[in-house]
PDB file of N, CA and C in Angstrom:
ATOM      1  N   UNK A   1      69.754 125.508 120.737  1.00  0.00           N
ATOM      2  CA  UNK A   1      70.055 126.403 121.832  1.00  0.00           C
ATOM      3  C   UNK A   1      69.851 127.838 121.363  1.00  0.00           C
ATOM      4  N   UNK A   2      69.100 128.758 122.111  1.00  0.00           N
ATOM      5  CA  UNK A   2      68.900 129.944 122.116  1.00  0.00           C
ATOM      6  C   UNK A   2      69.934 130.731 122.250  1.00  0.00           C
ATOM      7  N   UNK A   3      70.478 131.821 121.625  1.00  0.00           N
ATOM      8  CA  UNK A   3      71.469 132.690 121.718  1.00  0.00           C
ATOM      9  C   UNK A   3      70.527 134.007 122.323  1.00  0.00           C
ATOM     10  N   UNK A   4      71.300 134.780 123.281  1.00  0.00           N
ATOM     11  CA  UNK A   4      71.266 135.870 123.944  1.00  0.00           C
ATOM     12  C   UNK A   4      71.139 137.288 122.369  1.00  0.00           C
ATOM     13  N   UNK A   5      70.055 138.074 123.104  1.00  0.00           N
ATOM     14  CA  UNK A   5      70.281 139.258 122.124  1.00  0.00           C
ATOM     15  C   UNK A   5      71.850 140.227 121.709  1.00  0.00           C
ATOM     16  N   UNK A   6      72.371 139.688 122.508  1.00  0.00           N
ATOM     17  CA  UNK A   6      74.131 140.604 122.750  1.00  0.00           C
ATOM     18  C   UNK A   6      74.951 139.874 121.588  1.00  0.00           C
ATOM     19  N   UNK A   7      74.851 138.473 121.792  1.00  0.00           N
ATOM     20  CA  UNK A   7      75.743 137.408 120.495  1.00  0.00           C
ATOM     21  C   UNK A   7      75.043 137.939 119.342  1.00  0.00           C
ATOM     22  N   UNK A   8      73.706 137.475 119.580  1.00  0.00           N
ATOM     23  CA  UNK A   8      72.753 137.636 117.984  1.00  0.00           C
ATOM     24  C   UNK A   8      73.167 139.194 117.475  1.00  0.00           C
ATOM     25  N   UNK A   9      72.890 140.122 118.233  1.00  0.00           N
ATOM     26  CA  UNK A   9      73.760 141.562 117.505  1.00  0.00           C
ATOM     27  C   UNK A   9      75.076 141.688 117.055  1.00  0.00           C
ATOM     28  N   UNK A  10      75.946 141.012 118.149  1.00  0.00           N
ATOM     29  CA  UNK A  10      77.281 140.809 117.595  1.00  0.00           C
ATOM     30  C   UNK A  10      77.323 140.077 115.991  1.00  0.00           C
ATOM     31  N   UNK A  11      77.155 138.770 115.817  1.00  0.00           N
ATOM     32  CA  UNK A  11      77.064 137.944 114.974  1.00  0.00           C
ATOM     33  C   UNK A  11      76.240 138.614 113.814  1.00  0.00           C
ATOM     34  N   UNK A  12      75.203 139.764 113.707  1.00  0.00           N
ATOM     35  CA  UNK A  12      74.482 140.535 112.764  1.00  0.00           C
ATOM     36  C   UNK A  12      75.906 141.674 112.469  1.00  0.00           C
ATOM     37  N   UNK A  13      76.404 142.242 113.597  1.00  0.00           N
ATOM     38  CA  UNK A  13      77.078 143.427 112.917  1.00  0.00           C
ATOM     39  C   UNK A  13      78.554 142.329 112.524  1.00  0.00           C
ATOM     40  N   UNK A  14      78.962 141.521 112.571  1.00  0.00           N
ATOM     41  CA  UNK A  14      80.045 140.849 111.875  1.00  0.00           C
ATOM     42  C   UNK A  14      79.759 140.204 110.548  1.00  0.00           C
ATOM     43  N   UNK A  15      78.032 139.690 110.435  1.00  0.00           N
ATOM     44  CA  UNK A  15      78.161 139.382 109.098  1.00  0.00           C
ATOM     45  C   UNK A  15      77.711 140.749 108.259  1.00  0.00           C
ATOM     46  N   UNK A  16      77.298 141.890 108.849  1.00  0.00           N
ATOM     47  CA  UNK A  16      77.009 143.092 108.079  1.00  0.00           C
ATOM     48  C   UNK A  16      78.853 143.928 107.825  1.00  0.00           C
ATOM     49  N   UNK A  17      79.631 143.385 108.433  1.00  0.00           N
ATOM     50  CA  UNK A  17      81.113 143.809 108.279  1.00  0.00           C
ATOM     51  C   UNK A  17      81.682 142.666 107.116  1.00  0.00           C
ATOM     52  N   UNK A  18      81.038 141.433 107.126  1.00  0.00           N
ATOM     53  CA  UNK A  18      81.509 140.844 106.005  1.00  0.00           C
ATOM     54  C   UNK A  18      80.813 141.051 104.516  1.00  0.00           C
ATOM     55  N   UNK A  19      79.762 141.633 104.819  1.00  0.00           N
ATOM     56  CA  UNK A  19      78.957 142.096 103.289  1.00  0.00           C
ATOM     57  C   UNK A  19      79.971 143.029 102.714  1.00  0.00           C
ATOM     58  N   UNK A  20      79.973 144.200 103.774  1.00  0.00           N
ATOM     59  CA  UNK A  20      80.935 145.328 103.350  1.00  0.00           C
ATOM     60  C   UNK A  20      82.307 145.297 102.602  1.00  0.00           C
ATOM     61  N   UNK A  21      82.760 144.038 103.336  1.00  0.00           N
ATOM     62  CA  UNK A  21      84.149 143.740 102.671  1.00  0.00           C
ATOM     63  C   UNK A  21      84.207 143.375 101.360  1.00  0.00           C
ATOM     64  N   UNK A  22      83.202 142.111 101.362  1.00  0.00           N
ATOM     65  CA  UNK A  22      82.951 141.622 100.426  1.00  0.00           C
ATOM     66  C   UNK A  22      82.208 142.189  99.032  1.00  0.00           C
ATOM     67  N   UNK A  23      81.732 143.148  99.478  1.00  0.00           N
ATOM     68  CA  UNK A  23      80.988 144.374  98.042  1.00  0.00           C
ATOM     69  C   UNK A  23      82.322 144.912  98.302  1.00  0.00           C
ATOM     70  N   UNK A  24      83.124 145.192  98.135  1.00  0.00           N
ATOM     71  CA  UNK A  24      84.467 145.882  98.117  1.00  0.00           C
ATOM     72  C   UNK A  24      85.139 145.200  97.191  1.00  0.00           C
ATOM     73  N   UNK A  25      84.879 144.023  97.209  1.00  0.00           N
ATOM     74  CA  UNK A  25      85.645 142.707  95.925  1.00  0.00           C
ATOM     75  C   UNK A  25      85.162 143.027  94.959  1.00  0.00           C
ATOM     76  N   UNK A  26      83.643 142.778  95.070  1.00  0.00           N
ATOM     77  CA  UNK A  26      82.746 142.681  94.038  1.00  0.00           C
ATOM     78  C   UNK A  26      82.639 144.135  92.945  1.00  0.00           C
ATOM     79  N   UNK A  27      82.988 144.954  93.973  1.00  0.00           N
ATOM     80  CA  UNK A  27      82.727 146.704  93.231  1.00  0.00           C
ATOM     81  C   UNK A  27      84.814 146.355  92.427  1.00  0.00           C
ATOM     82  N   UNK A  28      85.491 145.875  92.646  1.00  0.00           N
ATOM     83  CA  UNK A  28      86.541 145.819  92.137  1.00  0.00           C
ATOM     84  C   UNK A  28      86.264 145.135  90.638  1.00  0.00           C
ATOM     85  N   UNK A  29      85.853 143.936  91.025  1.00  0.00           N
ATOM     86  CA  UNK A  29      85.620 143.074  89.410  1.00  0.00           C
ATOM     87  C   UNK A  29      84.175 143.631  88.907  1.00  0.00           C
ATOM     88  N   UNK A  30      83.882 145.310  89.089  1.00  0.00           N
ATOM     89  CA  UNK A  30      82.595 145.583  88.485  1.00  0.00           C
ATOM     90  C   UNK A  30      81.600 144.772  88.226  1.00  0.00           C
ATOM     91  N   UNK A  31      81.002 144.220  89.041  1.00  0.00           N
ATOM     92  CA  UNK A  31      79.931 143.473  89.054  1.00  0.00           C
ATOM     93  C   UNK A  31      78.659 144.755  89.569  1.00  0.00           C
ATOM     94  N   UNK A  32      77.537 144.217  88.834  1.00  0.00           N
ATOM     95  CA  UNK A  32      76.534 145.464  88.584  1.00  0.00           C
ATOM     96  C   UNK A  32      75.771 144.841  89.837  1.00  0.00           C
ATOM     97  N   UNK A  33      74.708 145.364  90.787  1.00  0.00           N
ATOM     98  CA  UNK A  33      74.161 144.729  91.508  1.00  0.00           C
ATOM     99  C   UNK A  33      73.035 143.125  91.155  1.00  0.00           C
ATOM    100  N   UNK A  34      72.423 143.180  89.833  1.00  0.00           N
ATOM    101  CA  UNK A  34      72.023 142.113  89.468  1.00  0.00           C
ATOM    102  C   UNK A  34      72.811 141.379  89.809  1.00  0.00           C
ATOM    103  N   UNK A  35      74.123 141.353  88.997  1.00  0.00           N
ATOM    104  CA  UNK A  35      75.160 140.149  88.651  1.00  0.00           C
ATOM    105  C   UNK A  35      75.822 139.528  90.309  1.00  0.00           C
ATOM    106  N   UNK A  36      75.932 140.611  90.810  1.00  0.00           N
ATOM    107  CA  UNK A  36      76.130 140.176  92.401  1.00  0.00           C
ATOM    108  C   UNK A  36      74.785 139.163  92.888  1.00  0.00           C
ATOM    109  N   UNK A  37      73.803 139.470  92.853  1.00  0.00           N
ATOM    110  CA  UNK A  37      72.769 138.328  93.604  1.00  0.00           C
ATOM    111  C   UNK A  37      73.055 137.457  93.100  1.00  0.00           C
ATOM    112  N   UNK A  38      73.576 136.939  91.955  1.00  0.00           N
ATOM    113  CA  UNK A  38      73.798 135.661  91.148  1.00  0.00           C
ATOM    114  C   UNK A  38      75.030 135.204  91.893  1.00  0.00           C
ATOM    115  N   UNK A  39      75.400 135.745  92.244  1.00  0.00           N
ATOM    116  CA  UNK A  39      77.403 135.357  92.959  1.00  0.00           C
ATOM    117  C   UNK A  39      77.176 134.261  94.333  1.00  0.00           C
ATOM    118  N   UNK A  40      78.023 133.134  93.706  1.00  0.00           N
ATOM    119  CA  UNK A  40      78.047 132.102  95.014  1.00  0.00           C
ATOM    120  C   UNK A  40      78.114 132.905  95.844  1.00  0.00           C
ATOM    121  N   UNK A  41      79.562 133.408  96.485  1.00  0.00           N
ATOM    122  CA  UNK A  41      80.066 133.871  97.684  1.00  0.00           C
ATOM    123  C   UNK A  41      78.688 135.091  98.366  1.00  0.00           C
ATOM    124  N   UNK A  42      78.316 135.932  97.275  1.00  0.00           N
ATOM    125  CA  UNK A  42      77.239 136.730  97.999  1.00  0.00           C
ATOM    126  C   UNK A  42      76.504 136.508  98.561  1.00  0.00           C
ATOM    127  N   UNK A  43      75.605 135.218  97.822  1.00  0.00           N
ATOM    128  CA  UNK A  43      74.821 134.514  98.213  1.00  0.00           C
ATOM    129  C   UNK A  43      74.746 134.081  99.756  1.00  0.00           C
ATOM    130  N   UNK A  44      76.192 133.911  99.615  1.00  0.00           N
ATOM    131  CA  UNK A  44      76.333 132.909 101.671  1.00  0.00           C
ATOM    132  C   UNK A  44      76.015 133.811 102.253  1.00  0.00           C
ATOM    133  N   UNK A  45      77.028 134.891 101.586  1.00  0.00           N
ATOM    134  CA  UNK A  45      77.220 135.942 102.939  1.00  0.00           C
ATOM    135  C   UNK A  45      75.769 136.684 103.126  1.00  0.00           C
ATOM    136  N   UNK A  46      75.311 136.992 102.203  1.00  0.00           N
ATOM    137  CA  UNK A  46      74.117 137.556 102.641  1.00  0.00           C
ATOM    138  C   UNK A  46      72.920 136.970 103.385  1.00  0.00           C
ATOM    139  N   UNK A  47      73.150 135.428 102.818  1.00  0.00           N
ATOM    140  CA  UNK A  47      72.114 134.706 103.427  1.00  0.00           C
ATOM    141  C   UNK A  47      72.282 134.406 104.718  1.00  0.00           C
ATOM    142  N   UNK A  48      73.314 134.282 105.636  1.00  0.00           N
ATOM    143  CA  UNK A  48      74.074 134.322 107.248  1.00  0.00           C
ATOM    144  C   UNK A  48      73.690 135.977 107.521  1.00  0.00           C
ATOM    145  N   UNK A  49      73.474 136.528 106.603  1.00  0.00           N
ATOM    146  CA  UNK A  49      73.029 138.065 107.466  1.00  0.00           C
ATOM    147  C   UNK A  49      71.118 137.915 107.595  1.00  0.00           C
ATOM    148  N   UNK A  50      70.713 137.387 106.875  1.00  0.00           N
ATOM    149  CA  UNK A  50      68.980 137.515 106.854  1.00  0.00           C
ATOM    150  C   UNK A  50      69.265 136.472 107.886  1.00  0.00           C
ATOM    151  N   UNK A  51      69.625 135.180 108.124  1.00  0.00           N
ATOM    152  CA  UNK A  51      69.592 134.353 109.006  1.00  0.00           C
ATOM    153  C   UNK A  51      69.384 135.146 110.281  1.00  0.00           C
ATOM    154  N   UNK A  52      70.338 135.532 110.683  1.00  0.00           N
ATOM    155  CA  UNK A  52      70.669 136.094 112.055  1.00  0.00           C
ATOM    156  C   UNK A  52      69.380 137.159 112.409  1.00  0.00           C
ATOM    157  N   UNK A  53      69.524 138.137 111.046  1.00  0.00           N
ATOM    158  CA  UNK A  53      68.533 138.936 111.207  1.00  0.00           C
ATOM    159  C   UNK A  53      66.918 138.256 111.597  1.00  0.00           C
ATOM    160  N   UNK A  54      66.561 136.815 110.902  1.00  0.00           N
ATOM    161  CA  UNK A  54      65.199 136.146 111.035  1.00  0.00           C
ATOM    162  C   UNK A  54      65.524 135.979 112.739  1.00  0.00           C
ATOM    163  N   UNK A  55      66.485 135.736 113.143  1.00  0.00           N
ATOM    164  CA  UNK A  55      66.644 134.794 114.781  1.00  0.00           C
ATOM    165  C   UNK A  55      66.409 136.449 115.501  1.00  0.00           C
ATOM    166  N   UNK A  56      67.002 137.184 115.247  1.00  0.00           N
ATOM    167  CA  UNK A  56      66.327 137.961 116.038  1.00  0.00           C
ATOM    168  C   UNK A  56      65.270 138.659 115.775  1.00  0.00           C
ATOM    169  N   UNK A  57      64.233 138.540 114.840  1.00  0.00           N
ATOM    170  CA  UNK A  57      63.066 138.814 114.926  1.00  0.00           C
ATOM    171  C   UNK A  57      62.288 137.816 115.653  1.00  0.00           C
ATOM    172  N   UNK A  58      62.611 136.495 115.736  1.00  0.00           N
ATOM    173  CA  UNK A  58      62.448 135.522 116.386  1.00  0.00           C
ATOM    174  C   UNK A  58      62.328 135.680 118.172  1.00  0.00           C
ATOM    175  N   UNK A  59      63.733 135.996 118.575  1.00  0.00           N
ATOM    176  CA  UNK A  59      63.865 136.493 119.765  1.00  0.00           C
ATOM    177  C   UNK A  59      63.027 137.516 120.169  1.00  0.00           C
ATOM    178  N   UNK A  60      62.415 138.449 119.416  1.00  0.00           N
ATOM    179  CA  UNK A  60      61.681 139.497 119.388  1.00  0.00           C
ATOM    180  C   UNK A  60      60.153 139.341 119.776  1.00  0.00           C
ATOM    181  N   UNK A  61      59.929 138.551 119.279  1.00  0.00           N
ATOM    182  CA  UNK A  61      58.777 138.055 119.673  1.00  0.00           C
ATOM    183  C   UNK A  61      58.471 137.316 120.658  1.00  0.00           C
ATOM    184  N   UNK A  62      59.694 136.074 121.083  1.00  0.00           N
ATOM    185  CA  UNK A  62      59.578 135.390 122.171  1.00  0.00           C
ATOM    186  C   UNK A  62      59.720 136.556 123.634  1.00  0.00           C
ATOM    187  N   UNK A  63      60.538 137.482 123.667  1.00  0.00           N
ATOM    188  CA  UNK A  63      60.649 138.069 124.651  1.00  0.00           C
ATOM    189  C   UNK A  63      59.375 139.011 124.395  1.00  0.00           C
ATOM    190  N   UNK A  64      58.581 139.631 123.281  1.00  0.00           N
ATOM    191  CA  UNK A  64      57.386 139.965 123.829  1.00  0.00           C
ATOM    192  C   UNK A  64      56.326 139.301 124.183  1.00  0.00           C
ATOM    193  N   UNK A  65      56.133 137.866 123.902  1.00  0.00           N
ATOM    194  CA  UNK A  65      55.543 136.930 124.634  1.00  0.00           C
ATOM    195  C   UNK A  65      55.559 136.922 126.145  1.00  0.00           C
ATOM    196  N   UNK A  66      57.023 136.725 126.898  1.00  0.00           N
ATOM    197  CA  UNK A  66      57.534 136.050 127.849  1.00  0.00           C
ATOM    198  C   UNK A  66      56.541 137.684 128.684  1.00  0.00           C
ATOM    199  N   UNK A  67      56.882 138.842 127.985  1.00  0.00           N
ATOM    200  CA  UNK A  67      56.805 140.419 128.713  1.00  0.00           C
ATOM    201  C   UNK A  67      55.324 140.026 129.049  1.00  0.00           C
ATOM    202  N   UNK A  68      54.269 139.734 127.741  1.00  0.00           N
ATOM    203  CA  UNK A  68      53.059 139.417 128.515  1.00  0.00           C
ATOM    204  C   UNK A  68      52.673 138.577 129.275  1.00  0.00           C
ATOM    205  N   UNK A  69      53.193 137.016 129.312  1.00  0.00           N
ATOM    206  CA  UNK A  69      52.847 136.206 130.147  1.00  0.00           C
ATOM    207  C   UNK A  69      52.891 137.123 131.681  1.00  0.00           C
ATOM    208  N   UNK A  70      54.339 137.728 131.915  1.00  0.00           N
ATOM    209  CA  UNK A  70      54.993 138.343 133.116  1.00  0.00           C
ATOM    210  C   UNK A  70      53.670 139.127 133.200  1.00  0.00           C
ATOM    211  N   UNK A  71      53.608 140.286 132.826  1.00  0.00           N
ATOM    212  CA  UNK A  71      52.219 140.875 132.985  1.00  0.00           C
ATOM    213  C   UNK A  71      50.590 140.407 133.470  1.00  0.00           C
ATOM    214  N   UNK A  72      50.816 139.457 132.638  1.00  0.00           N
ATOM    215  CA  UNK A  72      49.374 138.891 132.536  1.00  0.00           C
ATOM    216  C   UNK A  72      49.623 138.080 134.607  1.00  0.00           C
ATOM    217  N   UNK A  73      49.967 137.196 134.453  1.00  0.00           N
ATOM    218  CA  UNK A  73      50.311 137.153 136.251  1.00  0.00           C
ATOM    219  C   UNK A  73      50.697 137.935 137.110  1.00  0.00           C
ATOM    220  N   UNK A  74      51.165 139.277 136.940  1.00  0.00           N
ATOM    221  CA  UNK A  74      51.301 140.165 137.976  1.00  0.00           C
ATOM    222  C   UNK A  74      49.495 140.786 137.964  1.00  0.00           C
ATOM    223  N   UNK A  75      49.008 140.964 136.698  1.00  0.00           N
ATOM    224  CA  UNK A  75      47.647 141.074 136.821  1.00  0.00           C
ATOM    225  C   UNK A  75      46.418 140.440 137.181  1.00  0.00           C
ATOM    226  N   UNK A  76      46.602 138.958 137.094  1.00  0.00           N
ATOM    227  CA  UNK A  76      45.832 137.502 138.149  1.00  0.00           C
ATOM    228  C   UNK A  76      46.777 137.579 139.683  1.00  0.00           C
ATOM    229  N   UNK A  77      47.905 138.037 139.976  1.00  0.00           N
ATOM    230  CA  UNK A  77      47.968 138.093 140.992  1.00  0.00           C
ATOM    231  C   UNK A  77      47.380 138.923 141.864  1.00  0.00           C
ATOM    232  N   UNK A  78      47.180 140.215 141.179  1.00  0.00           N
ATOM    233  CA  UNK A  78      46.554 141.648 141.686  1.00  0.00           C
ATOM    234  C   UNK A  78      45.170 141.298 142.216  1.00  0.00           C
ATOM    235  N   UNK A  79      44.533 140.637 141.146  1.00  0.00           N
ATOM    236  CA  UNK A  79      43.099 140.215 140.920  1.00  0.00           C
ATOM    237  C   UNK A  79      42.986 139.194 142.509  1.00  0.00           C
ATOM    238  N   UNK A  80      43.405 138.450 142.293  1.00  0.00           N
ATOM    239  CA  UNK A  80      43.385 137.420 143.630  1.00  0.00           C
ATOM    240  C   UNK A  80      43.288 138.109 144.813  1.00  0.00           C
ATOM    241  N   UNK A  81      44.326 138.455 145.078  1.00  0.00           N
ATOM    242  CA  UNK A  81      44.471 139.179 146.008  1.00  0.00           C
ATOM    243  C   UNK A  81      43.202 140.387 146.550  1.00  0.00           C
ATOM    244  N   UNK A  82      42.397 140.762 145.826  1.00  0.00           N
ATOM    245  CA  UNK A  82      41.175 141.936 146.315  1.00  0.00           C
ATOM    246  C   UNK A  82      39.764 140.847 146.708  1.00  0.00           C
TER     247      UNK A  82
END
């Protein structure tokens, strides 16, 4: 099932609010940025943020698809019509 661009933003700025938190841990137990990509927990969290982020590049494209199909028949309709 397709999610709406409004959830998919929501769900991007909540897992970009859980990175934040979570480098807040990580900057506590001085972890250098290498040593963080190695970190289970980072790992998730970051990877649920590229996720979301891939679905709406995804969405991005389907709705510029859908924009030309729409186009492309208002322009065979035009055509017909003369």
């Amino acid at each position: 099932m397709s999610l709406r661009r409004s959830q998919l933003e929501r769900q991007l700025q909540n897992a970009e609010t859980a990175i934040a938190d979570y480098s807040k841990v990580l900057d506590e137990q001085n972890l250098t940025p290498q040593q963080r990509k190695k970190h289970p927990k980072w790992k998730q969290v970051n990877a649920q943020r590229l996720q979301i982020l891939n679905r709406l590049k995804s969405l991005k494209v389907i709705e510029d698809r859908e924009e030309a199909i729409k186009q492309g028949l208002a322009a065979s309709t035009e055509s017909s019509e003369d």
